[in-house]
Protein backbone atom coordinates (compact mmCIF):
# COMPACT_ATOMS: atom_id res chain seq x y z
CA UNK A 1 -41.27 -2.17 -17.63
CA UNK A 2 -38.58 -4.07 -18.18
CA UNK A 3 -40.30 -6.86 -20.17
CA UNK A 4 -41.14 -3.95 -22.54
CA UNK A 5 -38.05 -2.64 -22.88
CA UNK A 6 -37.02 -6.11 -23.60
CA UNK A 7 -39.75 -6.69 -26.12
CA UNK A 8 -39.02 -3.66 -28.47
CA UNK A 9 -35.54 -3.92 -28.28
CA UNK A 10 -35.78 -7.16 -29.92
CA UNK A 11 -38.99 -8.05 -31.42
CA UNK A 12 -41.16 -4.32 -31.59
CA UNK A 13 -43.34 -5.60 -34.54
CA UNK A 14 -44.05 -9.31 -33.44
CA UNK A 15 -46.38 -10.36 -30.46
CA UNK A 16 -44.98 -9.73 -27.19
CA UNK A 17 -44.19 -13.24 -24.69
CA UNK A 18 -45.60 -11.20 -21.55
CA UNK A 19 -48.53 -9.16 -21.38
CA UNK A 20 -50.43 -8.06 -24.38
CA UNK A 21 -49.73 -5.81 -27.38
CA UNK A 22 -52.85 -4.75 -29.99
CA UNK A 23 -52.70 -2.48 -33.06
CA UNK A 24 -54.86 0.74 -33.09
CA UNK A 25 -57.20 1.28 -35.31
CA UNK A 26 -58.62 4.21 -37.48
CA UNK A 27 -56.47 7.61 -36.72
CA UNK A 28 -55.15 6.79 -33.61
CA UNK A 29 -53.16 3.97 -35.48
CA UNK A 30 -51.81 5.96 -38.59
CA UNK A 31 -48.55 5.91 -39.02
CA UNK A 32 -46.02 9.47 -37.25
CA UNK A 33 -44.32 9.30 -41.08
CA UNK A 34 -43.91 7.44 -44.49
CA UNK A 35 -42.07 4.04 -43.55
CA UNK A 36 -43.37 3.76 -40.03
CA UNK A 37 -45.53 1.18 -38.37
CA UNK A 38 -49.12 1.63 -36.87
CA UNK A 39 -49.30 2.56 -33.32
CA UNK A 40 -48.79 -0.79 -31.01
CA UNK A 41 -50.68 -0.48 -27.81
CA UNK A 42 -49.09 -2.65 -25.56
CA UNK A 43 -50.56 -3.53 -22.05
CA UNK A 44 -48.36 -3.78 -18.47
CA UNK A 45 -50.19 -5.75 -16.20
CA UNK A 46 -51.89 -4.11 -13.52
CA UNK A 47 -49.39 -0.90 -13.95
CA UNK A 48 -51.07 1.09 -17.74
CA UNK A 49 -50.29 0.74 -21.33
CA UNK A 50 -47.66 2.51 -23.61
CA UNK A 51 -48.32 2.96 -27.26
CA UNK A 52 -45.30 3.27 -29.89
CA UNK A 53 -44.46 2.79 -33.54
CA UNK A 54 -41.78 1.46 -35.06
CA UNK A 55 -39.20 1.13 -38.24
CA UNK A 56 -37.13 -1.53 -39.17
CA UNK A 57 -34.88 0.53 -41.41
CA UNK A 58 -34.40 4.69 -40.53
CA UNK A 59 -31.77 6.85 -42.66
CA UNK A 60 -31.01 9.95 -40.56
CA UNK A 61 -30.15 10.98 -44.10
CA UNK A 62 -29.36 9.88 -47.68
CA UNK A 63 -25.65 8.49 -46.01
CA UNK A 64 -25.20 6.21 -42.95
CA UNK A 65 -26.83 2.77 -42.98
CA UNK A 66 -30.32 2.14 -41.93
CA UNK A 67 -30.97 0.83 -38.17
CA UNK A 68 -34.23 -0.04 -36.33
CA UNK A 69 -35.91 2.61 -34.69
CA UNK A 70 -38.77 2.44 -31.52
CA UNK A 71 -41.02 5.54 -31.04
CA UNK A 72 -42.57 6.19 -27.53
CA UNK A 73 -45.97 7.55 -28.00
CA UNK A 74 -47.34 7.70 -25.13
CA UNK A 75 -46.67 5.82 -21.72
CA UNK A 76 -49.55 5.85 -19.40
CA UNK A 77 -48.79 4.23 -16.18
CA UNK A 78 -52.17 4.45 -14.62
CA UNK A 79 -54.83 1.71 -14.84
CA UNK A 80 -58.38 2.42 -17.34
């Protein structure tokens, strides 16, 4: 878990070092909202998958200054 956490802290939209990351296709991979990526499914070895999008610039609102944003999908910690 920890290489993940490490992953989309830094580099969410690029391909992981460890393990394995893939972009969904068709609906499962549209986007939660405008500006948002397509749904990253990104393998743990031997332990399940978690899927999350992500934004490299979210406003809360019109003021404050943009920041980089991960969302957590789904984490399924089981294997197929």
């Amino acid at each position: 878990m920890q290489q993940f956490y490490d992953h989309v802290a830094h580099t969410p939209g690029t391909p992981p070092l460890v393990n394995s990351a893939v972009i969904l296709r068709g609906k499962a991979g549209e986007p939660k909202f405008p500006g948002a990526s397509r749904t990253i499914h990104y393998e743990i070895s031997g332990a399940g998958r978690i899927d999350y999008q992500f934004v490299n610039e979210f406003r809360v609102a019109d003021v404050g200054d943009p920041h980089p944003v991960v969302l957590i999908l789904t984490i399924h910690l089981s294997s197929h």
